[in-house]
PDB file of N, CA and C in Angstrom:
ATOM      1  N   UNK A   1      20.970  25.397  12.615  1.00  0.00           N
ATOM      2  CA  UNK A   1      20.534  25.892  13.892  1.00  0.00           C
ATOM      3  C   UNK A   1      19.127  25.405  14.219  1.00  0.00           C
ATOM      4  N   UNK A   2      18.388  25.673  13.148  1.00  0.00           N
ATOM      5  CA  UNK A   2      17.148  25.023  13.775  1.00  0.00           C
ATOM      6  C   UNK A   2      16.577  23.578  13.760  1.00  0.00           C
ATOM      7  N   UNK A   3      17.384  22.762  12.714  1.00  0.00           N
ATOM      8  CA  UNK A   3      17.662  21.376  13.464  1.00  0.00           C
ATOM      9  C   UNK A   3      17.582  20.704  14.776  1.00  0.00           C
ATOM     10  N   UNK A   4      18.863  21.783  15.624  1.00  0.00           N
ATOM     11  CA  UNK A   4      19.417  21.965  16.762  1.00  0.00           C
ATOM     12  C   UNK A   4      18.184  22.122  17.532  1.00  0.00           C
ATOM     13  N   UNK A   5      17.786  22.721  17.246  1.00  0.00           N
ATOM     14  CA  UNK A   5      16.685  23.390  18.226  1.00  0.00           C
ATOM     15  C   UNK A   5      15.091  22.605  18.337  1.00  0.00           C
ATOM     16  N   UNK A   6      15.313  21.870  17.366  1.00  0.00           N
ATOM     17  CA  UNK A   6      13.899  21.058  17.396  1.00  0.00           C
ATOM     18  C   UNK A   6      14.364  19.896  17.696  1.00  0.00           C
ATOM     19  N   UNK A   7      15.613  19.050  18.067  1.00  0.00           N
ATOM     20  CA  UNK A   7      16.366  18.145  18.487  1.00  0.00           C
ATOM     21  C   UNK A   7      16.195  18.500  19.707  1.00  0.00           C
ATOM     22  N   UNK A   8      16.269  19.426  20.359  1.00  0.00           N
ATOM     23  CA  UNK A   8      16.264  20.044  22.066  1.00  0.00           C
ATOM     24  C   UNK A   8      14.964  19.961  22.429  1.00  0.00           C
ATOM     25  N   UNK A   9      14.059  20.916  21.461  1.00  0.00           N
ATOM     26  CA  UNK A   9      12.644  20.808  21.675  1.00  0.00           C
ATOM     27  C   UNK A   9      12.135  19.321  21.915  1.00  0.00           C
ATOM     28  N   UNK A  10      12.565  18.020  20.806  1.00  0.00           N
ATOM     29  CA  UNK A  10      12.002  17.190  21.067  1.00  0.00           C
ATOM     30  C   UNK A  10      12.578  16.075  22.272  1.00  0.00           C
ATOM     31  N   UNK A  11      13.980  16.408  22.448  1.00  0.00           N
ATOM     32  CA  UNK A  11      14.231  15.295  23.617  1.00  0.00           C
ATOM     33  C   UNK A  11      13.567  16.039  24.760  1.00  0.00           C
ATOM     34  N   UNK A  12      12.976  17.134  24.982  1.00  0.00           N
ATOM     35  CA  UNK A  12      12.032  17.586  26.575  1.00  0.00           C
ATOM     36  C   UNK A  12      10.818  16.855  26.535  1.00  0.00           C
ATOM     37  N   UNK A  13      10.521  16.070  25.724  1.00  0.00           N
ATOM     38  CA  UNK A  13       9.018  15.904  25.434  1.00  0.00           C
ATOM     39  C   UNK A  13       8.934  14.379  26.220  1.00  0.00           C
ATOM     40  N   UNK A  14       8.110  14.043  26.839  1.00  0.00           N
ATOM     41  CA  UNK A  14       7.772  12.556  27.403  1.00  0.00           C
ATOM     42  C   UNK A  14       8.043  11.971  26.018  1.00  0.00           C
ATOM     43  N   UNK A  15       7.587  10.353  26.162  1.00  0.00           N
ATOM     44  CA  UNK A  15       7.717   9.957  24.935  1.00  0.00           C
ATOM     45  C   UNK A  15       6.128   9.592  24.396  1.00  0.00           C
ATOM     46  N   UNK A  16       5.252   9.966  25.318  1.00  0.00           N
ATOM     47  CA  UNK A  16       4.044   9.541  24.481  1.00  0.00           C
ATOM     48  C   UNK A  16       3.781  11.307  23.699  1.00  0.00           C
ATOM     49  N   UNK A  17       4.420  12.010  24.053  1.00  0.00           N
ATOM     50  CA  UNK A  17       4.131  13.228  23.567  1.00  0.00           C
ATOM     51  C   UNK A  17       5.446  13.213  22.334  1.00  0.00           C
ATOM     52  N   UNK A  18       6.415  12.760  22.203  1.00  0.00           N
ATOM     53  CA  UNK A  18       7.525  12.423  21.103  1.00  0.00           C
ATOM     54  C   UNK A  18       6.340  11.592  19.948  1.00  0.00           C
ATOM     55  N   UNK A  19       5.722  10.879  20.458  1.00  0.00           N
ATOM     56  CA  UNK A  19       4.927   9.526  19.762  1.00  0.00           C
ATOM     57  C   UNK A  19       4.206  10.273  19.019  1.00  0.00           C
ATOM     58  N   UNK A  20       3.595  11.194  19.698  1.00  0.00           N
ATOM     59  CA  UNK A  20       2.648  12.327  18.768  1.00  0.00           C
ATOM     60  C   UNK A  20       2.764  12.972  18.087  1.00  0.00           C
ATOM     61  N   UNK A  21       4.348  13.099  18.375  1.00  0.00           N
ATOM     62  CA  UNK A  21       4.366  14.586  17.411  1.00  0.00           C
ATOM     63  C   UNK A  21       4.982  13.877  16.465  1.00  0.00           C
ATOM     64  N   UNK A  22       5.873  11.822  16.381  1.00  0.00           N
ATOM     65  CA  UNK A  22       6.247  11.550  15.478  1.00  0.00           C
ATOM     66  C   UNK A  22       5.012  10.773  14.080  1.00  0.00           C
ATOM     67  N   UNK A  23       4.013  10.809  15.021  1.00  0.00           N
ATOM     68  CA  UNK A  23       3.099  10.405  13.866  1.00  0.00           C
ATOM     69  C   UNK A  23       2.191  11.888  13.301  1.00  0.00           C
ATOM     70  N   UNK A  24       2.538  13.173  13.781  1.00  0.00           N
ATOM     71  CA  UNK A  24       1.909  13.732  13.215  1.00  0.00           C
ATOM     72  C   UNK A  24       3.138  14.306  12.069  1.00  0.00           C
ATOM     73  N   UNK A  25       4.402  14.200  11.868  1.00  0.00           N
ATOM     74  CA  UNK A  25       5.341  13.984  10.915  1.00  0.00           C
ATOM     75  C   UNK A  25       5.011  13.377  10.124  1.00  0.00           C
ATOM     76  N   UNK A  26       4.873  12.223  10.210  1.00  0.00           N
ATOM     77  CA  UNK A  26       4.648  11.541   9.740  1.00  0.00           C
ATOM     78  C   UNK A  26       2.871  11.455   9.021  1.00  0.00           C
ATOM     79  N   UNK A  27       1.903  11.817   9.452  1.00  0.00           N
ATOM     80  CA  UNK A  27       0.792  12.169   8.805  1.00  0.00           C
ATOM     81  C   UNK A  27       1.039  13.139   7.414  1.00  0.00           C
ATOM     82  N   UNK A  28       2.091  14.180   7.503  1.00  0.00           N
ATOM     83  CA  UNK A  28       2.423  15.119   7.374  1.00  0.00           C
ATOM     84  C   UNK A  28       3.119  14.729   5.704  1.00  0.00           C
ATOM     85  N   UNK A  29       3.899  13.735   6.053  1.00  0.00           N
ATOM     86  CA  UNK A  29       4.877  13.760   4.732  1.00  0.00           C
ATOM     87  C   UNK A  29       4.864  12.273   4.539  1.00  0.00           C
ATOM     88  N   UNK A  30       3.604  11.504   4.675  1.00  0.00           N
ATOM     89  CA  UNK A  30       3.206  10.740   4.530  1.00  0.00           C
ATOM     90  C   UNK A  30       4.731   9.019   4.712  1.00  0.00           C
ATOM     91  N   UNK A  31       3.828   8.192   4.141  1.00  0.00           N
ATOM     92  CA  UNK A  31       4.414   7.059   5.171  1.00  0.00           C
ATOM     93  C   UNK A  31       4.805   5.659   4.000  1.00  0.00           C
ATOM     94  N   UNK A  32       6.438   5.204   3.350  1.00  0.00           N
ATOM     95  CA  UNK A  32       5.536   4.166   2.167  1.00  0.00           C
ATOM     96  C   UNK A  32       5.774   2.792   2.883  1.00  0.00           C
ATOM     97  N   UNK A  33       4.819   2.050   4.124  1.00  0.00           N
ATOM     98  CA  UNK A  33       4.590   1.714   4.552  1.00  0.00           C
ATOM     99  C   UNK A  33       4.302   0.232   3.972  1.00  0.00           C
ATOM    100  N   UNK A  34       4.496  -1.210   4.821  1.00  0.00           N
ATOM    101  CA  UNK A  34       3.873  -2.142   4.499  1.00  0.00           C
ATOM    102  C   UNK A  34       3.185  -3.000   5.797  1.00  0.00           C
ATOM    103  N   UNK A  35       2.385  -3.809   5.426  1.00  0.00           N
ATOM    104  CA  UNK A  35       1.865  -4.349   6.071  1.00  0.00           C
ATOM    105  C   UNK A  35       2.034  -5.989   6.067  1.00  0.00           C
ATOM    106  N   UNK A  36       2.667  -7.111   6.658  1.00  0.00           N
ATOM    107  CA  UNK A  36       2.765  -8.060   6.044  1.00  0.00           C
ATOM    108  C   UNK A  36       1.792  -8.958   6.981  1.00  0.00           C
ATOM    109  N   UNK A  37       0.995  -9.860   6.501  1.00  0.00           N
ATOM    110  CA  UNK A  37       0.135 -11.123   7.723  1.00  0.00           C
ATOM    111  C   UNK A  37       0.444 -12.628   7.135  1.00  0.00           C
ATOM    112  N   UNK A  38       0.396 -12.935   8.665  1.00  0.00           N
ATOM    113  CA  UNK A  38       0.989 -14.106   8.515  1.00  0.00           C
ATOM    114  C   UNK A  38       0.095 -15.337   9.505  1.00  0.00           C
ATOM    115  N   UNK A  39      -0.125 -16.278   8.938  1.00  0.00           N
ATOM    116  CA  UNK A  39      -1.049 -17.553   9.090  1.00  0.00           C
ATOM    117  C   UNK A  39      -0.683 -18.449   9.468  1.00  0.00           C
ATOM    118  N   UNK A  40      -0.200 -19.363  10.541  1.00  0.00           N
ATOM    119  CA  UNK A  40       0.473 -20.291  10.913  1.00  0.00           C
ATOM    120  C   UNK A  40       1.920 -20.183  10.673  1.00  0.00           C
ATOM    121  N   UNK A  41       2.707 -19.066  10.616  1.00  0.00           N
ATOM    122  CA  UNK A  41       3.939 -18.613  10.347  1.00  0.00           C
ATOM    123  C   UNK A  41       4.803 -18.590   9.122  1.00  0.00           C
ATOM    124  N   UNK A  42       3.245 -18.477   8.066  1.00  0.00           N
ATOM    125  CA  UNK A  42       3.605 -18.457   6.427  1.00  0.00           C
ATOM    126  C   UNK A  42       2.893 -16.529   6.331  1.00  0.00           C
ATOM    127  N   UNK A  43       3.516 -16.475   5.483  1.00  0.00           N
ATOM    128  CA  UNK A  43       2.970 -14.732   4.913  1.00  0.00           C
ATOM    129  C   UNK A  43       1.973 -14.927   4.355  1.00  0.00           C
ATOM    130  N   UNK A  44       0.431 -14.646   4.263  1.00  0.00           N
ATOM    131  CA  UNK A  44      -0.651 -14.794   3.165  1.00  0.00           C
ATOM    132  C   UNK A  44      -0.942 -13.784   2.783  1.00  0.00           C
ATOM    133  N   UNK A  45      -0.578 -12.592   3.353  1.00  0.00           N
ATOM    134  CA  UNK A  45      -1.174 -11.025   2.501  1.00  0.00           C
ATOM    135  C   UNK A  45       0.046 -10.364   2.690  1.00  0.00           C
ATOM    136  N   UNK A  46       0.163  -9.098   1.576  1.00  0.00           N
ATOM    137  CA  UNK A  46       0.970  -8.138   2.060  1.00  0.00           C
ATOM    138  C   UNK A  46       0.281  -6.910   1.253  1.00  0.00           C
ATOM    139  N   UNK A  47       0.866  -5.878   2.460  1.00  0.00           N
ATOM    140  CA  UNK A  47      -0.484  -4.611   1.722  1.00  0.00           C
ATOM    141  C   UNK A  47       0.546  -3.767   1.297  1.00  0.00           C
ATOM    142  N   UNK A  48       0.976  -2.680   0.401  1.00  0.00           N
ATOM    143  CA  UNK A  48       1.645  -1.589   0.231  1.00  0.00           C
ATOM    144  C   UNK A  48       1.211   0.226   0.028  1.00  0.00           C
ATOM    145  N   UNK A  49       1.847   0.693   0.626  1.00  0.00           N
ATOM    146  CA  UNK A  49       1.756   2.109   0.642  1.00  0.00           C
ATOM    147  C   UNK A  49       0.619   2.453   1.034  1.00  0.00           C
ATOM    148  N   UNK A  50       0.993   1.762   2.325  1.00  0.00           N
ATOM    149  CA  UNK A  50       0.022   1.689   3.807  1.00  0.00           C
ATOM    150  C   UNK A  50       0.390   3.504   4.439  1.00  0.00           C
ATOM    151  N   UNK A  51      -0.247   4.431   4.902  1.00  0.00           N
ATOM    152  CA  UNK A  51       0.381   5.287   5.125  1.00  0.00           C
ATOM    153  C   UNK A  51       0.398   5.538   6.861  1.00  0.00           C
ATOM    154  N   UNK A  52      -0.607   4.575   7.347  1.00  0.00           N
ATOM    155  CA  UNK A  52      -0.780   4.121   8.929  1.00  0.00           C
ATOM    156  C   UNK A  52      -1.809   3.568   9.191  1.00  0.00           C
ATOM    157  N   UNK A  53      -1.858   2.557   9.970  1.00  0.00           N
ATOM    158  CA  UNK A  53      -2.549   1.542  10.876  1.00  0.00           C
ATOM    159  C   UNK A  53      -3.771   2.582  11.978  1.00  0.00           C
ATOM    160  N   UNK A  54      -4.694   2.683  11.955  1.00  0.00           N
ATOM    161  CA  UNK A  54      -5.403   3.314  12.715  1.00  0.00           C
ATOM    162  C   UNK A  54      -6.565   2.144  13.473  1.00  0.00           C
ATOM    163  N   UNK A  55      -6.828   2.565  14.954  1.00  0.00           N
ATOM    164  CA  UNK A  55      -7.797   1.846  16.008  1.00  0.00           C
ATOM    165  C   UNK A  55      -8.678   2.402  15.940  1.00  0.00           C
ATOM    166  N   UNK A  56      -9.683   1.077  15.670  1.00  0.00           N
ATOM    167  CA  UNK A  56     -11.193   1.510  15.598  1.00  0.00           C
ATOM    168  C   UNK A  56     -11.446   1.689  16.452  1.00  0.00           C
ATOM    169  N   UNK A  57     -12.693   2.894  16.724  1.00  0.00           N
ATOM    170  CA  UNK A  57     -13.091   3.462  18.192  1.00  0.00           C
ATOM    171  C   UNK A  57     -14.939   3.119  17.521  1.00  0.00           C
ATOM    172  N   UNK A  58     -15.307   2.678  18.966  1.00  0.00           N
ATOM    173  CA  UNK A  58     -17.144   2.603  18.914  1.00  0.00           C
ATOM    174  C   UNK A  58     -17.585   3.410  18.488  1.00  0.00           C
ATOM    175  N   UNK A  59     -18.400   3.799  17.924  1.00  0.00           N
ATOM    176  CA  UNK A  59     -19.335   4.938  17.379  1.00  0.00           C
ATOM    177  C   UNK A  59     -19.969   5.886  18.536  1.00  0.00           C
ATOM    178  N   UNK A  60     -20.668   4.919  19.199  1.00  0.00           N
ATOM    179  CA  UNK A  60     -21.440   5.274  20.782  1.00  0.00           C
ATOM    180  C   UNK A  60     -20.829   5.619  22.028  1.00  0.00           C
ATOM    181  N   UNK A  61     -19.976   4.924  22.350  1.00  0.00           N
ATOM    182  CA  UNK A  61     -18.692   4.798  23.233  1.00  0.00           C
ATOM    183  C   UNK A  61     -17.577   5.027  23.239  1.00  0.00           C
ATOM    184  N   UNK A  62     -17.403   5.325  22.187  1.00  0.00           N
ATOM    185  CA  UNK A  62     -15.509   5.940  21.516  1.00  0.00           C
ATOM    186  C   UNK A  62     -14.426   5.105  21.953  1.00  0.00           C
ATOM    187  N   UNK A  63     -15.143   3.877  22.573  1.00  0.00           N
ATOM    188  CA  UNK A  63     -13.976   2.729  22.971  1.00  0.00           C
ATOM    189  C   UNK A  63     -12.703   2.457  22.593  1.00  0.00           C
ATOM    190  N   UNK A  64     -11.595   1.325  22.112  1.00  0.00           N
ATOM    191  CA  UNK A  64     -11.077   0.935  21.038  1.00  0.00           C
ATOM    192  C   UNK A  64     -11.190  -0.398  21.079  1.00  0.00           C
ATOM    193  N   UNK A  65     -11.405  -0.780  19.730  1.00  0.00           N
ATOM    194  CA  UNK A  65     -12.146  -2.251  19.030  1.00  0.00           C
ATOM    195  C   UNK A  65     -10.859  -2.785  18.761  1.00  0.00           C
ATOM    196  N   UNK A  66     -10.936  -4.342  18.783  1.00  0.00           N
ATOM    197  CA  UNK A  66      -9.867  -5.079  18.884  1.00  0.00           C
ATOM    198  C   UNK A  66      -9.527  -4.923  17.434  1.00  0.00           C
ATOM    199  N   UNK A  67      -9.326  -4.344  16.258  1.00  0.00           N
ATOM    200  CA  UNK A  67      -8.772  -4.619  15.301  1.00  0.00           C
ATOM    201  C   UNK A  67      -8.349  -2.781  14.698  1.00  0.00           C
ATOM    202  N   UNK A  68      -7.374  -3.008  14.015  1.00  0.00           N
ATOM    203  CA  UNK A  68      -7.003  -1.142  13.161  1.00  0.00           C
ATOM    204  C   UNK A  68      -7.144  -1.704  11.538  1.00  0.00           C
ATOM    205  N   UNK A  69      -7.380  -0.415  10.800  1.00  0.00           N
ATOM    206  CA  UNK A  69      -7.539  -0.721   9.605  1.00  0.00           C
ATOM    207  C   UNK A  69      -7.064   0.659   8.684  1.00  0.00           C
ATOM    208  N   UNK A  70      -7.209   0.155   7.807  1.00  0.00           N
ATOM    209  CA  UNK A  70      -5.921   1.364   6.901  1.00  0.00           C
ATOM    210  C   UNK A  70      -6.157   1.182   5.061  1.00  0.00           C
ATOM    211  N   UNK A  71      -5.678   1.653   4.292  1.00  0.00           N
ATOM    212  CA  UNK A  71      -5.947   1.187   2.704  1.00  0.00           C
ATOM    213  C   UNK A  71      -4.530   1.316   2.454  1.00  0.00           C
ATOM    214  N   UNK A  72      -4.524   0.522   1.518  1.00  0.00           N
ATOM    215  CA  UNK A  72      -3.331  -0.106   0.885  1.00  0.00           C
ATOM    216  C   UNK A  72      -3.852  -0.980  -0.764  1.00  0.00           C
ATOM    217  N   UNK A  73      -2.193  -1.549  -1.085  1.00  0.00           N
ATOM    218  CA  UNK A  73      -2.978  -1.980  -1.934  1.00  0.00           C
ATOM    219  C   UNK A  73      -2.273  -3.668  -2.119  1.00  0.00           C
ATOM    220  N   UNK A  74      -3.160  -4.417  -2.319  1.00  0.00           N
ATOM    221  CA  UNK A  74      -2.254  -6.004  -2.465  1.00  0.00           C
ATOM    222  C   UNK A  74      -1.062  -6.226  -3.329  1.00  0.00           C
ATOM    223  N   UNK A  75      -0.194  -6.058  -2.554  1.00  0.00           N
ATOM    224  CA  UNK A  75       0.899  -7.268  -3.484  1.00  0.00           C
ATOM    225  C   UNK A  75       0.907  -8.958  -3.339  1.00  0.00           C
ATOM    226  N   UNK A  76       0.042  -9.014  -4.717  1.00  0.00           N
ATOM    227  CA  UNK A  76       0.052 -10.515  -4.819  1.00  0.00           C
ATOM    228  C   UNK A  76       1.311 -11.172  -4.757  1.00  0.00           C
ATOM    229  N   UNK A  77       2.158 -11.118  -5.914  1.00  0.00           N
ATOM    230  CA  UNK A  77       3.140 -11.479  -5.840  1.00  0.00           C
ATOM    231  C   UNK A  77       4.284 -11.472  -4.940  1.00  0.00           C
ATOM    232  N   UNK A  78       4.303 -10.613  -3.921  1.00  0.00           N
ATOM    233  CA  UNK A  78       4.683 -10.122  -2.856  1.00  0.00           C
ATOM    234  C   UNK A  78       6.148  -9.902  -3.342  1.00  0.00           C
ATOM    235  N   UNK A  79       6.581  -8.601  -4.380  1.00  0.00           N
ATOM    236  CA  UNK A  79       7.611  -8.562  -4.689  1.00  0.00           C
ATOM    237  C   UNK A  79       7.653  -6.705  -4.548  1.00  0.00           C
ATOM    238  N   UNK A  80       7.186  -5.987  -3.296  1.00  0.00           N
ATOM    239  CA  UNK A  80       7.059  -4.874  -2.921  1.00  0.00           C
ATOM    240  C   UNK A  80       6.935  -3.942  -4.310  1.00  0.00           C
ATOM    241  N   UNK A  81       6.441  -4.369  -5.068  1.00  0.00           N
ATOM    242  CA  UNK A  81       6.069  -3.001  -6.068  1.00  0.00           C
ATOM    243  C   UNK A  81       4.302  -3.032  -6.765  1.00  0.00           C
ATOM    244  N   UNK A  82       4.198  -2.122  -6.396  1.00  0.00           N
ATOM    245  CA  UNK A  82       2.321  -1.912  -7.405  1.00  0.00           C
ATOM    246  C   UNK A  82       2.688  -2.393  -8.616  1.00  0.00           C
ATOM    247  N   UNK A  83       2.264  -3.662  -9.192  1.00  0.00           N
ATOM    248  CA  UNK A  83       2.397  -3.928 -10.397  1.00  0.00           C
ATOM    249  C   UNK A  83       0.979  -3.415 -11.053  1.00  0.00           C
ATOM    250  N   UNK A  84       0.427  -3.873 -12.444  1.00  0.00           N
ATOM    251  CA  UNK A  84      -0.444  -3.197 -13.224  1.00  0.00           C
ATOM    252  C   UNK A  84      -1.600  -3.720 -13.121  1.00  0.00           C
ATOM    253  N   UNK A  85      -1.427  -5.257 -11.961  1.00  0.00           N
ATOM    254  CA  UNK A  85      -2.771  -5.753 -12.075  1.00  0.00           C
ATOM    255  C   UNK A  85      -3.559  -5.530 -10.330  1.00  0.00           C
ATOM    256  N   UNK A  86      -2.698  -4.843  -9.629  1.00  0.00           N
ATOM    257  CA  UNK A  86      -2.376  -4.437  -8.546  1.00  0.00           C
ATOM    258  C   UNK A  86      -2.551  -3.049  -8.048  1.00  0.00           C
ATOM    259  N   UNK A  87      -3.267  -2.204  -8.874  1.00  0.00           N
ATOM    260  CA  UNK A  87      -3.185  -0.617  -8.698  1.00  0.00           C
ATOM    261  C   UNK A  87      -4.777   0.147  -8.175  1.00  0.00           C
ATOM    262  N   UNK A  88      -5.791  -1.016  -8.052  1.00  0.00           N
ATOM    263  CA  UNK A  88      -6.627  -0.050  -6.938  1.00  0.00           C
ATOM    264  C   UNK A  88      -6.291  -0.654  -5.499  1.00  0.00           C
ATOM    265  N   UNK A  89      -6.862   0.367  -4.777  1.00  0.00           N
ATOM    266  CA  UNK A  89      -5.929   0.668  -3.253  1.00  0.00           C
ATOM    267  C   UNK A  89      -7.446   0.092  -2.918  1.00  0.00           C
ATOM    268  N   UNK A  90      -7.011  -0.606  -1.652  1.00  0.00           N
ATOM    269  CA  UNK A  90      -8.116  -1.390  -0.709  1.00  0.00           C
ATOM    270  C   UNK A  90      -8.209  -0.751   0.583  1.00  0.00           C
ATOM    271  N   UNK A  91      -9.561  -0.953   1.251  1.00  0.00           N
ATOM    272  CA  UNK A  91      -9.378  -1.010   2.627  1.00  0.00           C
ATOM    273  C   UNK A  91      -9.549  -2.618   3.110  1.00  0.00           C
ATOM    274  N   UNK A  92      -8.790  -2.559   4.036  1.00  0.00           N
ATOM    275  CA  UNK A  92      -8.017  -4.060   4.983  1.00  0.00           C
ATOM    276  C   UNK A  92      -8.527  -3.703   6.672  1.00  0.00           C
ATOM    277  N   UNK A  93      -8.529  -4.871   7.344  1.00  0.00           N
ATOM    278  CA  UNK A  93      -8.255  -4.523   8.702  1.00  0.00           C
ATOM    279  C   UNK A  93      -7.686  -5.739   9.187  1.00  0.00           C
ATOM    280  N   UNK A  94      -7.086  -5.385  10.458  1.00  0.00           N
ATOM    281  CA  UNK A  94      -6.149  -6.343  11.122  1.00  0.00           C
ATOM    282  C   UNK A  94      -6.889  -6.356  12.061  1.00  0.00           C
ATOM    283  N   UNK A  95      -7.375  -7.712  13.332  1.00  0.00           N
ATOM    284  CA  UNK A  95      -7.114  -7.444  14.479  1.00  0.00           C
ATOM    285  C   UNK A  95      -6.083  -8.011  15.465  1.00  0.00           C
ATOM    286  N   UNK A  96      -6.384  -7.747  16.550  1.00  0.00           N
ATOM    287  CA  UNK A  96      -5.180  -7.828  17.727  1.00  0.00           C
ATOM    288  C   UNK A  96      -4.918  -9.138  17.635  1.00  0.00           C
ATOM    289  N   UNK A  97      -5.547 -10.190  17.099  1.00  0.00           N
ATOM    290  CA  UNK A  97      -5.557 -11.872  17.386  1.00  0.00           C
ATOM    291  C   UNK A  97      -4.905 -12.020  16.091  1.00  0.00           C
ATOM    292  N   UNK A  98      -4.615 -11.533  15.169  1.00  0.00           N
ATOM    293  CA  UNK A  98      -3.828 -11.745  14.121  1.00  0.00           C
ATOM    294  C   UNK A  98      -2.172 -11.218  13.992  1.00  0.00           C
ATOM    295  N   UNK A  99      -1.262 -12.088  13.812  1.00  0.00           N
ATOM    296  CA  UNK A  99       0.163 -11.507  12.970  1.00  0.00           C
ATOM    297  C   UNK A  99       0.741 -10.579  12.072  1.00  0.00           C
ATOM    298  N   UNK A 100       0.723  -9.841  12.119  1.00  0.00           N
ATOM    299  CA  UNK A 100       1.139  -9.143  11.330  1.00  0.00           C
ATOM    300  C   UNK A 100       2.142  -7.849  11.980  1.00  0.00           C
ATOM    301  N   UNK A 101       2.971  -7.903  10.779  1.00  0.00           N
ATOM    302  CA  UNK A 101       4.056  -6.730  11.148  1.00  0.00           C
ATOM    303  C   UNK A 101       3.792  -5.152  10.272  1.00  0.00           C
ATOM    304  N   UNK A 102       3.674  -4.229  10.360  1.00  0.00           N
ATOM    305  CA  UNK A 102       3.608  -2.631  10.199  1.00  0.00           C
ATOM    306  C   UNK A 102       5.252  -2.178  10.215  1.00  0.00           C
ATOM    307  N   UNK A 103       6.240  -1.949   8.947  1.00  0.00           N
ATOM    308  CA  UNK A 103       7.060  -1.591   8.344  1.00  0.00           C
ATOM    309  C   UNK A 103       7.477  -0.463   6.935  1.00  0.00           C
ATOM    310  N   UNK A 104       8.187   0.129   7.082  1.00  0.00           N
ATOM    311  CA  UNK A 104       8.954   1.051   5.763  1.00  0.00           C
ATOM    312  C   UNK A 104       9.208   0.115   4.783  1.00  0.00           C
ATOM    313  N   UNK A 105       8.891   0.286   3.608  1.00  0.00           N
ATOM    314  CA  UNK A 105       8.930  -0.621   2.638  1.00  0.00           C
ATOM    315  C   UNK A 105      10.307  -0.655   1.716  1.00  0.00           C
ATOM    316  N   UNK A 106      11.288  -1.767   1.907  1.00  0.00           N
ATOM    317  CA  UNK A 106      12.816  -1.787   1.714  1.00  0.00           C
ATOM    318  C   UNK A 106      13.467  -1.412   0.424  1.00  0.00           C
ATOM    319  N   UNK A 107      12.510  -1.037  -0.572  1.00  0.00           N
ATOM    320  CA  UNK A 107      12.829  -0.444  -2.038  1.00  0.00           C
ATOM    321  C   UNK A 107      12.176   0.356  -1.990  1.00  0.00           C
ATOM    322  N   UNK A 108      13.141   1.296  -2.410  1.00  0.00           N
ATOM    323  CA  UNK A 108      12.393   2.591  -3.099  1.00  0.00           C
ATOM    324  C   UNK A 108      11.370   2.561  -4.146  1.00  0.00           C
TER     325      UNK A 108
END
């Protein structure tokens, strides 16, 4: 029943207000996320257990800055698992002039 009911609740919602309430789910019960970039249409980084992409805002101005940034951690090998040489978590940033795709990571 209450499935039901938060299925109802959420199709009334615009969708930038759906958007909100799906990333605050998602804040919530976190995200195992990847990040992949790509350089002349080769992959050169991939980040894992990214939990979201966030836009930098000005300090002064609260603007948003052309790039988001997030921590993760490198998969060198790019074979989606934290291996042992691979286990401190980074901060990264992307900006808008760069490739890259923001995805659920396909192994458990």
């Amino acid at each position: 029943m209450i499935p039901l009911a938060l299925s109802a609740l959420f199709l009334g919602c615009t969708q930038e207000q759906q958007n909100k309430l799906g990333r605050t789910i998602q804040n919530y019960t976190g995200v195992n996320g990847v990040v992949d970039i790509y350089s002349g249409g080769k992959l050169v980084m991939r980040f894992l257990k990214v939990d979201k992409l966030t836009t930098a805002h000005g300090t002064d101005d609260n603007k948003p800055r052309p790039y988001r940034f997030a921590y993760g951690y490198i998969d060198k090998n790019f074979n989606y698992k934290v291996d042992p040489d691979e286990k401190k978590k980074v901060y990264f940033e992307v900006t808008n002039y760069e490739t890259y795709i923001f995805y659920e990571n396909p192994l458990p």
